[in-house]
Protein backbone atom coordinates (compact mmCIF):
# COMPACT_ATOMS: atom_id res chain seq x y z
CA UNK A 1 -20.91 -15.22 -1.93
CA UNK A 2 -21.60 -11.87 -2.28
CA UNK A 3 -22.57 -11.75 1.68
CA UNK A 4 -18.84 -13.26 2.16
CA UNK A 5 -17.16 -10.73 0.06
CA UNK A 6 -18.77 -7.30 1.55
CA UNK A 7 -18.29 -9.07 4.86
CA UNK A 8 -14.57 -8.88 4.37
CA UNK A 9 -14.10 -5.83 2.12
CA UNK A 10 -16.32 -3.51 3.65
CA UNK A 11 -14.31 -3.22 6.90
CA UNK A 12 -11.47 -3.23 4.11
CA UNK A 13 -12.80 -0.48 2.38
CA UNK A 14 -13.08 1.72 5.64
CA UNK A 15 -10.36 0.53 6.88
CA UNK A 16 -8.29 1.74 3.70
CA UNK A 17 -10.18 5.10 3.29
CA UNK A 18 -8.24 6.39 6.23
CA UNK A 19 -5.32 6.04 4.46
CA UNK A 20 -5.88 8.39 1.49
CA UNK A 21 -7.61 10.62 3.73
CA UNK A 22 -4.11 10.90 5.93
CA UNK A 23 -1.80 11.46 2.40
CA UNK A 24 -4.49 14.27 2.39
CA UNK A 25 -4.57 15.77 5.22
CA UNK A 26 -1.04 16.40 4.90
CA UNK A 27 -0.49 17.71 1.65
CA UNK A 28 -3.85 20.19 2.52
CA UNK A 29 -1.33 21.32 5.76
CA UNK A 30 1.41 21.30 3.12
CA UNK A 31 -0.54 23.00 0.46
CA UNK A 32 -2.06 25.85 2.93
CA UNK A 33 1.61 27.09 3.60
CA UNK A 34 3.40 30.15 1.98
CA UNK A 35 5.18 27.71 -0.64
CA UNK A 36 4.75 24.57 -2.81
CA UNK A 37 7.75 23.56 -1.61
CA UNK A 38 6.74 22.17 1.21
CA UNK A 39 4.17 19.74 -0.58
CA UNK A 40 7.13 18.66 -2.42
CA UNK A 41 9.14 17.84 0.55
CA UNK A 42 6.08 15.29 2.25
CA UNK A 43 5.86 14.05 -1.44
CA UNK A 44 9.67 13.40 -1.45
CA UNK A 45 9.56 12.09 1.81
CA UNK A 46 6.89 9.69 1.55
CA UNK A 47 8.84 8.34 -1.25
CA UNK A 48 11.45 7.31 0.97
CA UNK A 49 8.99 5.53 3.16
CA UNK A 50 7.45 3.35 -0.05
CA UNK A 51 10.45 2.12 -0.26
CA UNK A 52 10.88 1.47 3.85
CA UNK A 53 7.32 0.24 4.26
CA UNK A 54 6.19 -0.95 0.77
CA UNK A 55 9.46 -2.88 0.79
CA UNK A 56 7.94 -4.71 3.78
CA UNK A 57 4.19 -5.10 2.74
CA UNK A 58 5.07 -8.21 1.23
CA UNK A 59 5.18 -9.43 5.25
CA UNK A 60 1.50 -8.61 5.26
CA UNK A 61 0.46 -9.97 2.20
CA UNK A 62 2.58 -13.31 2.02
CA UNK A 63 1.03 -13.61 5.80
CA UNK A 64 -2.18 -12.94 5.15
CA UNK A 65 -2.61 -15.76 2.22
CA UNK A 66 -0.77 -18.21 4.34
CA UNK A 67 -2.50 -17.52 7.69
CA UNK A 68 -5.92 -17.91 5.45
CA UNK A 69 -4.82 -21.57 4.06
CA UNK A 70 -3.82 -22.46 8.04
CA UNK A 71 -7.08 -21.47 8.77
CA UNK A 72 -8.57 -23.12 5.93
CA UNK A 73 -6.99 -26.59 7.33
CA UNK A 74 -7.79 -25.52 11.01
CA UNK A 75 -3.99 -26.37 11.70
CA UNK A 76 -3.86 -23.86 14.97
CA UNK A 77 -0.51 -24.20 15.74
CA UNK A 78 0.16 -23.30 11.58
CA UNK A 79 -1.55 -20.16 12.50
CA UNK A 80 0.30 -19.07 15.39
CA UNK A 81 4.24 -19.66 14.21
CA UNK A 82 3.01 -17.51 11.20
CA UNK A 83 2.30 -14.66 13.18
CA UNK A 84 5.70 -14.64 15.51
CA UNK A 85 7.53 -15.49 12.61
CA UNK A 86 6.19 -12.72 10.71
CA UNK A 87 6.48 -10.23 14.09
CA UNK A 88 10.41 -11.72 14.17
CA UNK A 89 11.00 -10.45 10.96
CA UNK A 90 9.15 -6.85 11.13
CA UNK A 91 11.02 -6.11 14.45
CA UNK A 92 14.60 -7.19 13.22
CA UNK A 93 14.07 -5.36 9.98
CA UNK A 94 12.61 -1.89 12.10
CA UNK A 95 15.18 -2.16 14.33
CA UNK A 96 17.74 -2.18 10.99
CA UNK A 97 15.82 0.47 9.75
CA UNK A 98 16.83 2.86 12.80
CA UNK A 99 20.60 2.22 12.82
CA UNK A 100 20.89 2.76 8.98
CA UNK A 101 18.69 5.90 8.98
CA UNK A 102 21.25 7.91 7.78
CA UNK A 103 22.75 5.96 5.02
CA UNK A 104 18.86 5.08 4.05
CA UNK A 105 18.23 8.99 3.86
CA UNK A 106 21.61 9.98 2.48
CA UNK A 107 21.44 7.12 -0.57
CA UNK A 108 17.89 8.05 -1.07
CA UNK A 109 18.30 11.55 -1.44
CA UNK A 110 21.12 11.58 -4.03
CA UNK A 111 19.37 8.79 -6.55
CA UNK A 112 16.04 11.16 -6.03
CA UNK A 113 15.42 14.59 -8.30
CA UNK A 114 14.41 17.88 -6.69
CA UNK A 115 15.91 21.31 -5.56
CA UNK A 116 17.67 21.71 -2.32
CA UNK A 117 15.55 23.09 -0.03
CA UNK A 118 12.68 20.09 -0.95
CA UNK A 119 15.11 17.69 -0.06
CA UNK A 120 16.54 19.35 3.00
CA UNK A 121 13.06 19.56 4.33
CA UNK A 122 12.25 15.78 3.38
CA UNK A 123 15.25 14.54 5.26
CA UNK A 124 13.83 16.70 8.50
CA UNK A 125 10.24 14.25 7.57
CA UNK A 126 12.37 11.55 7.54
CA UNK A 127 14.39 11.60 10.51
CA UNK A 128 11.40 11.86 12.61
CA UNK A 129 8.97 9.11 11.25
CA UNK A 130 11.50 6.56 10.54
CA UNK A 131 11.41 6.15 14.54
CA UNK A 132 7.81 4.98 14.42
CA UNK A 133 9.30 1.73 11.72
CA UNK A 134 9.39 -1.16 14.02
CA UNK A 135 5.74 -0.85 14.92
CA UNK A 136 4.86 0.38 11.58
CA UNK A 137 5.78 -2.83 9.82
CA UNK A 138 4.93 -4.69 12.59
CA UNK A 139 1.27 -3.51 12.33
CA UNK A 140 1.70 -4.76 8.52
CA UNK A 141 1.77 -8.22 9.92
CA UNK A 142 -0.56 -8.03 12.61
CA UNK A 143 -3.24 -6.71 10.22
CA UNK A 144 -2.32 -9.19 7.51
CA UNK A 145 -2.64 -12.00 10.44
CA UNK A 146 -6.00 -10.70 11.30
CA UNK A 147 -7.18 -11.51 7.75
CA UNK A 148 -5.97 -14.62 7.45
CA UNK A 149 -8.29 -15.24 10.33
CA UNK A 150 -11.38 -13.60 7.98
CA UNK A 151 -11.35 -11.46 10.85
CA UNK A 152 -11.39 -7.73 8.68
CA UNK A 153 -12.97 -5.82 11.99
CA UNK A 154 -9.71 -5.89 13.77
CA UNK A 155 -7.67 -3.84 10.97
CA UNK A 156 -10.59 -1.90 10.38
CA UNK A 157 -10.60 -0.55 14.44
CA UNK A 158 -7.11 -0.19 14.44
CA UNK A 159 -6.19 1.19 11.14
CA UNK A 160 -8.90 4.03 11.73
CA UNK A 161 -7.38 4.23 15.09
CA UNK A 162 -4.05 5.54 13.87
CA UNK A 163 -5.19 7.31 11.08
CA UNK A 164 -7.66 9.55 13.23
CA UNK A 165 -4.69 9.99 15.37
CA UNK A 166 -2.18 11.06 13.04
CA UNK A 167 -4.74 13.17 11.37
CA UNK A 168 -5.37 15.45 14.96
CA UNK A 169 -1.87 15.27 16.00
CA UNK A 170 -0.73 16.43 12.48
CA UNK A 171 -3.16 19.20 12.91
CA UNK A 172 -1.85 19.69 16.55
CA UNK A 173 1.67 19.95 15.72
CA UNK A 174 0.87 21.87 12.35
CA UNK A 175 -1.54 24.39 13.43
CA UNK A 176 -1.42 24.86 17.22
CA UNK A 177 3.13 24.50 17.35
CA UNK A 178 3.62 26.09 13.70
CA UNK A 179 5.74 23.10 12.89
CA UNK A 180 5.97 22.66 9.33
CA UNK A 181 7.14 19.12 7.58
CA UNK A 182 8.56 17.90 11.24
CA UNK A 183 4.62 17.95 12.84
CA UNK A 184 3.35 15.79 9.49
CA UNK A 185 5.83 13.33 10.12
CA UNK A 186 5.54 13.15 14.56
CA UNK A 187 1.58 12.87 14.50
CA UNK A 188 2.78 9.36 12.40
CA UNK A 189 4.91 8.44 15.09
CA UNK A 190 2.09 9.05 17.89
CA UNK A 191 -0.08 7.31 15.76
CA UNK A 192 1.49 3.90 15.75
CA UNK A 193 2.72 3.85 19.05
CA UNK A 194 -1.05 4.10 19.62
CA UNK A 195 -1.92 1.77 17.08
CA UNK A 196 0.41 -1.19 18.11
CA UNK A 197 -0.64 -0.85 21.94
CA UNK A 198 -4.58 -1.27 20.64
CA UNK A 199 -3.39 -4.30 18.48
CA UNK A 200 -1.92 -5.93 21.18
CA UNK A 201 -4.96 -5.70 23.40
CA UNK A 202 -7.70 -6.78 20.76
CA UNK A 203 -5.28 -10.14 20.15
CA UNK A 204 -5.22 -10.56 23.83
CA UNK A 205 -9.15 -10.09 23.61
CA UNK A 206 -9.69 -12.96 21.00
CA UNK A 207 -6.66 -15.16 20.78
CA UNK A 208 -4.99 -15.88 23.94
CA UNK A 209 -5.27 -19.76 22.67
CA UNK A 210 -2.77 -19.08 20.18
CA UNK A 211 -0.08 -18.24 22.60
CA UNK A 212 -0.24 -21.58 24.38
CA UNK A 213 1.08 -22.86 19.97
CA UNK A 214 3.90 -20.70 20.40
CA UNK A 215 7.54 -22.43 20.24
CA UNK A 216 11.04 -21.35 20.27
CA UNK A 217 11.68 -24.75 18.03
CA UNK A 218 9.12 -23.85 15.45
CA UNK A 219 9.78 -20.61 15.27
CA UNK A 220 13.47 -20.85 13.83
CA UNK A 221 12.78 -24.33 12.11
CA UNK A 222 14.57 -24.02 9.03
CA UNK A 223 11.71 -25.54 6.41
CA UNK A 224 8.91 -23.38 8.33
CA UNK A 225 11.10 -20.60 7.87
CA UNK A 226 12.51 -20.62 4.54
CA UNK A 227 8.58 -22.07 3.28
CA UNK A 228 7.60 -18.79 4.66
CA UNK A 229 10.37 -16.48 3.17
CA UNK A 230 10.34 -18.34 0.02
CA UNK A 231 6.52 -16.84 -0.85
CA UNK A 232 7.50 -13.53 1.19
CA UNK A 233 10.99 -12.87 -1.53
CA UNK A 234 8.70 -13.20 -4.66
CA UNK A 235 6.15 -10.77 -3.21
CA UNK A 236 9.05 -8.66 -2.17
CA UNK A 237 10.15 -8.31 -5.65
CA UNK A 238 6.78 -7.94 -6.54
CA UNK A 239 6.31 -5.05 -4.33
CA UNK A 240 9.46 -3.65 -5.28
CA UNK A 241 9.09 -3.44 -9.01
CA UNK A 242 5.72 -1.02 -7.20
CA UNK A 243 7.84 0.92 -5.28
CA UNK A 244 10.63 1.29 -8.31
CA UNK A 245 8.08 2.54 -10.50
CA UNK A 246 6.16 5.13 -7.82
CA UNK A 247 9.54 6.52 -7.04
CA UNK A 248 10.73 6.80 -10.43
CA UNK A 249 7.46 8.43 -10.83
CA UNK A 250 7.85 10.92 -7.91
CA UNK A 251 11.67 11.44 -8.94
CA UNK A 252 11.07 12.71 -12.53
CA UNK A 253 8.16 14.81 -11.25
CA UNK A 254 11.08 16.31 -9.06
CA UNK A 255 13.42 16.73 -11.85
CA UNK A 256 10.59 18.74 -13.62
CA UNK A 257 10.29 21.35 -11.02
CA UNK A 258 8.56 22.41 -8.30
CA UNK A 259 5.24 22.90 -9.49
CA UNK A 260 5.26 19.60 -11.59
CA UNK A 261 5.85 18.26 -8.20
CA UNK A 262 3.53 19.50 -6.43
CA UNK A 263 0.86 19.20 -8.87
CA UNK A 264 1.88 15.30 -9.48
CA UNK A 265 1.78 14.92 -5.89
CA UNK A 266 -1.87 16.22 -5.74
CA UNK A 267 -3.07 14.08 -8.77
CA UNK A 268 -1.58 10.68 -7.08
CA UNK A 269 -4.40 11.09 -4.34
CA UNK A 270 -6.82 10.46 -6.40
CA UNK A 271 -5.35 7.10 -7.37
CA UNK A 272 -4.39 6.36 -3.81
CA UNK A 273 -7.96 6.94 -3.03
CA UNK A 274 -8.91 4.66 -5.32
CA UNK A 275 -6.37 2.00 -4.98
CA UNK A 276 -6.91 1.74 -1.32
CA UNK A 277 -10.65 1.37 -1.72
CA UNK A 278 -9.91 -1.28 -4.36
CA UNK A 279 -7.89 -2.99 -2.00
CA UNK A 280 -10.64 -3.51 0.54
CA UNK A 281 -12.04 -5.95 -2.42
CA UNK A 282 -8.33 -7.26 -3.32
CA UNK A 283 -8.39 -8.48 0.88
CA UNK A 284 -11.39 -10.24 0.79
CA UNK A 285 -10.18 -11.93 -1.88
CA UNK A 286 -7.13 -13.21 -0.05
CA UNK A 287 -9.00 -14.17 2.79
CA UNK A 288 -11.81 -15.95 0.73
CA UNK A 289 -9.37 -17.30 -1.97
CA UNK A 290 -6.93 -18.31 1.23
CA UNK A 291 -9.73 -20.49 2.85
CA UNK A 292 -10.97 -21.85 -0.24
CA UNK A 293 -7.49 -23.28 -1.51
CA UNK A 294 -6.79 -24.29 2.33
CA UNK A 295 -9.56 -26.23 1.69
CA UNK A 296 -9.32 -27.45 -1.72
CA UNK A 297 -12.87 -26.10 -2.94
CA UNK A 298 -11.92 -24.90 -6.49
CA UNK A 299 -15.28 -24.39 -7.43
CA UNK A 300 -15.69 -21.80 -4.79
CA UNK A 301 -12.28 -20.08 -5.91
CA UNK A 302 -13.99 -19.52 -9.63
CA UNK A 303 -17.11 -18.33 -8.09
CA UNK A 304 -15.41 -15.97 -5.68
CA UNK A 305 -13.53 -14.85 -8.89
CA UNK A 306 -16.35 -14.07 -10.85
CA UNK A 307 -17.97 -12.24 -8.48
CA UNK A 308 -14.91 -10.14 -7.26
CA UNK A 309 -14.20 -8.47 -10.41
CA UNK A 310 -18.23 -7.68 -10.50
CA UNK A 311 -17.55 -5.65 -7.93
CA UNK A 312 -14.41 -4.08 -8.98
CA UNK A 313 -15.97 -3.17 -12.39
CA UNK A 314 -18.87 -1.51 -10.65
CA UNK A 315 -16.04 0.52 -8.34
CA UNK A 316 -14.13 1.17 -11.19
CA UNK A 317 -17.41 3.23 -13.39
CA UNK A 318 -17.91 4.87 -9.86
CA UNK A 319 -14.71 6.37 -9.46
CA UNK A 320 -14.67 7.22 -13.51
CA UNK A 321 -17.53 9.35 -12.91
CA UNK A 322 -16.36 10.74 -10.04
CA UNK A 323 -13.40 11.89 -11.41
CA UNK A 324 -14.66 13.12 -14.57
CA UNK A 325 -17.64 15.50 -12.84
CA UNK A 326 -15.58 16.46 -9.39
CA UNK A 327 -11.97 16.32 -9.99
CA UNK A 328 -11.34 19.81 -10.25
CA UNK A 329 -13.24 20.71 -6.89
CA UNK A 330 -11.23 17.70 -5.40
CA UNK A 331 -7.83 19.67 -6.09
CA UNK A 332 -9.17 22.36 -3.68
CA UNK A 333 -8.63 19.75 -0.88
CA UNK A 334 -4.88 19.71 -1.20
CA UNK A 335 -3.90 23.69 -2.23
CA UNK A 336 -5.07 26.82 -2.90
CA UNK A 337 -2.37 27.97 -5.12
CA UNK A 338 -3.77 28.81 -8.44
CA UNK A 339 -0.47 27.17 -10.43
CA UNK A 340 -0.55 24.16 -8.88
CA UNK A 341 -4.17 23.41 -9.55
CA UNK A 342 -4.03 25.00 -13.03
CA UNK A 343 -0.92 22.60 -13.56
CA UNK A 344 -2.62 20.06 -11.96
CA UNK A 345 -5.98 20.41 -14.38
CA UNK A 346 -3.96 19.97 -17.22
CA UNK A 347 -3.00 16.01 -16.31
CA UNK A 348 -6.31 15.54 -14.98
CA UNK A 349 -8.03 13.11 -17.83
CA UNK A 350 -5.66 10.72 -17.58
CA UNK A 351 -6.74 10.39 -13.60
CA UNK A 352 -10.04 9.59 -15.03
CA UNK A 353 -8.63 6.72 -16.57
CA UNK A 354 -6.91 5.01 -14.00
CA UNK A 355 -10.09 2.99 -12.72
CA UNK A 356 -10.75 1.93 -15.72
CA UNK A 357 -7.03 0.69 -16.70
CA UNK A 358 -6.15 -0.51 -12.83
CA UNK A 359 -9.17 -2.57 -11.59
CA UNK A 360 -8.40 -5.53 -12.65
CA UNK A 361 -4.73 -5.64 -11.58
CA UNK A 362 -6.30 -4.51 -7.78
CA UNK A 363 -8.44 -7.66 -7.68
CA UNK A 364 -6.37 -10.08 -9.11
CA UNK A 365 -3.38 -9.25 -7.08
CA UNK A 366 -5.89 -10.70 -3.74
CA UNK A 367 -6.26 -13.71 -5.87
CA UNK A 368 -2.71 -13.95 -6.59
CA UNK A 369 -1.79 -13.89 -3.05
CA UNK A 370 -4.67 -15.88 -1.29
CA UNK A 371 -3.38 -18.63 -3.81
CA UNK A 372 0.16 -18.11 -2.75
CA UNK A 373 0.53 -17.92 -6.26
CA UNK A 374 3.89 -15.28 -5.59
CA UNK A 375 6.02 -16.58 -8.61
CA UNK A 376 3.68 -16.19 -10.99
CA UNK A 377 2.27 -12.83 -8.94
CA UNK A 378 5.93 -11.74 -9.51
CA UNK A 379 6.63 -12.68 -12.61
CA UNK A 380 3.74 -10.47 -14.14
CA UNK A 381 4.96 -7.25 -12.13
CA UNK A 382 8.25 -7.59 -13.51
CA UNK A 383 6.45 -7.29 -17.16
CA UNK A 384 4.22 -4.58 -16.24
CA UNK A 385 7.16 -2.75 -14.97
CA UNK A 386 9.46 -3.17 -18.27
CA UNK A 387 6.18 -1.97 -19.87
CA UNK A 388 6.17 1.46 -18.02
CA UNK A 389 9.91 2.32 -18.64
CA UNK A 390 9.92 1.21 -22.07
CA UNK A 391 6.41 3.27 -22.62
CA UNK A 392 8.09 6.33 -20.79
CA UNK A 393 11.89 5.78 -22.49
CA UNK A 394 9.81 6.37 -26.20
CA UNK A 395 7.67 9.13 -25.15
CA UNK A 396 9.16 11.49 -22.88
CA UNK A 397 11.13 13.42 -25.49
CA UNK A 398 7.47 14.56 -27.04
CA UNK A 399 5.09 15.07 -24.73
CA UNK A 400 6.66 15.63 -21.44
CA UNK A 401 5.03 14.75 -17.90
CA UNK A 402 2.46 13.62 -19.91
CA UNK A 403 4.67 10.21 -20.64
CA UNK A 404 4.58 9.77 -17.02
CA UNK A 405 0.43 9.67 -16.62
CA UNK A 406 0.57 7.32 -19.79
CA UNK A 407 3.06 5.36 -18.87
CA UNK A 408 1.32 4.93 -15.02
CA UNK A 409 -1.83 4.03 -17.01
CA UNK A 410 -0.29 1.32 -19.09
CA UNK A 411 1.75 -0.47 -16.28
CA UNK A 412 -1.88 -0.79 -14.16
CA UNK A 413 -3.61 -2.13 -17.46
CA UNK A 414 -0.31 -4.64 -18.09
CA UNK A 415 -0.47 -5.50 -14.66
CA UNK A 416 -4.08 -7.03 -15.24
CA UNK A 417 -3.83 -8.39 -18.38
CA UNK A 418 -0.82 -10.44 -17.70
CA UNK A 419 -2.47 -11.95 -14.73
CA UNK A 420 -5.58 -12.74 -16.68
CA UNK A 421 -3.65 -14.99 -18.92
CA UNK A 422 -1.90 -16.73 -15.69
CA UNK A 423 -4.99 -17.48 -14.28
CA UNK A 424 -5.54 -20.65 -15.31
CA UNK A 425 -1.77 -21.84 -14.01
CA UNK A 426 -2.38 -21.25 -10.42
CA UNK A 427 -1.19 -24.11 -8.12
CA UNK A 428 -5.88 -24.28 -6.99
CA UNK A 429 -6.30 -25.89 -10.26
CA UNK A 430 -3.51 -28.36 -10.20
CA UNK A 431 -4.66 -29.97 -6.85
């Protein structure tokens, strides 16, 4: 088992690692300016685009548990209307995307906190990634496909593809043009334009056979369609309560000034680093947990269960250490401005936390979703989430920003223990 889970999460794990590295590399570009406004602006701005491309994950994630259970059956044709119905949906909604930029930008801008110039400068980041959506979300399902198949070497190829792309052209645009917020946000759009053209020729390299599956008939069939969008809604809420709380996060952060901001947006980094790494475990768990329901092996879904959360405990001490010893040399990474990092230091501890308090909520959300579990998956978010804002409602009077980091501590700790005790009512254990 343990052969089957590294299998799938190590290609995971780098494939993820780009990721945080990217959010990095441009809030070091951001940071090395002649103002922390402009790390405030990318932070702004990449709140905007949790809620455009979070909002669709659930695409990828709904896909990816369903594709694994086709596979599990060996139902071919299963397997291929998942992926064009999936691909349907990520263009349409892309395509929505671009003729409602402005309302999406103008709405967003006037529920978010922050000065003027940040958000003048996060609506120039917007108005240039947002033309890189339909292939961004369509890589979401294309990715999550790949899974499905156990196949975690395809994301892996393209996902570092982009992200080493983004990460020279940001650089290009940044440091060789002397664009500011506008060259962050073009290397994206150069990135997946690169990325989707590699995805479509490693699908043409392996599974030409599922094109011959493909029909018009199937793919607007009412039951397949509504069977798929009726796990893809309860993720979405799922994913939304995410994106509500992140924002909310990002948005008081904003409300507290520039250098809260800033230094906020440093800190959350570190727990992108180490959610995305956790995540590389959380796939392989769909993808295991996806073929083992497909087949009806519960006793495999317990053992891959017990041996999942070995490894995210392990991850978890890593990463506490890690923090604890290096944090303050990690801050260096994103700024040199002595405020921000002295700010930063002061919120630090409850960084070190976060493994600890998340892990569990990481690894059980692949569970979740390789059992297509999604109403039960959603159900638990939604408590986790009235956990945070009551947590942060009762202590932000007294102690400030530090309400936030609590608050973001106890909504990844709720998260897990919620789905612990809805284990045992997943749909495996009933067949």
């Amino acid at each position: 088992m343990n052969k089957d889970i590294l299998k799938l999460a190590i290609p995971n794990i780098l494939t993820n690692l780009t990721v945080p590295l990217l959010g990095m590399v441009d809030m070091h570009l951001m940071g090395y300016q002649d103002s922390s406004v402009f790390m405030g602006a990318v932070a702004l701005g990449g709140v905007i685009f949790n809620f455009v491309y979070w909002g669709f994950a659930f695409l990828r994630m709904s896909l990816s548990g369903m594709a694994a259970q086709a596979f599990g059956r060996n139902n071919q044709q299963e397997m291929a209307m998942m992926l064009f119905r999936g691909l349907l949906l990520a263009f349409s909604a892309g395509l929505l995307l671009l003729l409602l930029q402005k309302g999406v930008v103008g709405i967003s801008l006037k529920i978010l906190e922050g000065s003027d110039e940040v958000k003048q400068l996060a609506s120039d980041y917007f108005y240039v990634r947002i033309w890189a959506a339909p292939l961004a979300i369509s890589l979401m399902v294309i990715n999550g496909w790949f899974l499905g198949m156990q196949n975690a070497i395809y994301p892996m190829i393209i996902s570092i593809t982009i992200n080493v792309v983004n990460i020279a052209s940001s650089f290009f645009f940044v440091k060789v043009l002397n664009m500011k917020v506008e060259g962050v946000a073009l290397g994206s759009v150069v990135a997946n334009v690169v990325g989707f053209m590699l995805s479509i020729i490693l699908f043409l390299k392996k599974y030409t056979y599922i094109l011959k599956e493909f029909d018009w008939y199937e793919l607007i069939d009412k039951k397949g369609m509504f069977g798929f969008l009726n796990v893809s809604g309860d993720i979405f809420l799922r994913t939304l309560c995410i994106i509500i709380v992140f924002t909310f996060f990002t948005s008081k952060s904003a409300g507290n000034g520039d250098l809260i901001l800033a230094a906020n947006s440093a800190l959350l980094q570190f727990l992108f680093l180490f959610s995305y790494f956790l995540d590389g475990f959380a796939y392989a768990a769909e993808a295991l947990v996806g073929k083992f329901t497909g087949g009806r092996s519960i006793t495999e879904v317990k053992r891959a269960v017990r041996y999942l959360f070995g490894w995210g405990f392990a991850f978890a001490f890593i990463f506490l250490m890690l923090y604890a010893l290096g944090g303050q040399y990690l801050l260096l990474l994103f700024t040199n401005q002595q405020e921000v990092i002295s700010t930063a230091s002061d919120y630090l501890p409850w960084l070190m936390l976060l493994p600890l308090t998340g892990f569990s909520s990481f690894i059980w959300d692949g569970i979740y979703i390789g059992a297509t579990a999604s109403r039960l998956m959603r159900n638990t978010m939604l408590l986790a989430t009235v956990m945070f804002f009551l947590l942060f409602t009762l202590l932000k009077g007294s102690i400030g920003n530090h309400a936030l980091w609590l608050s973001m501590n106890a909504f990844m700790l709720s998260r897990g223990l919620f789905q612990t005790l809805f284990y045992k009512h997943l749909s495996v254990f009933r067949q």
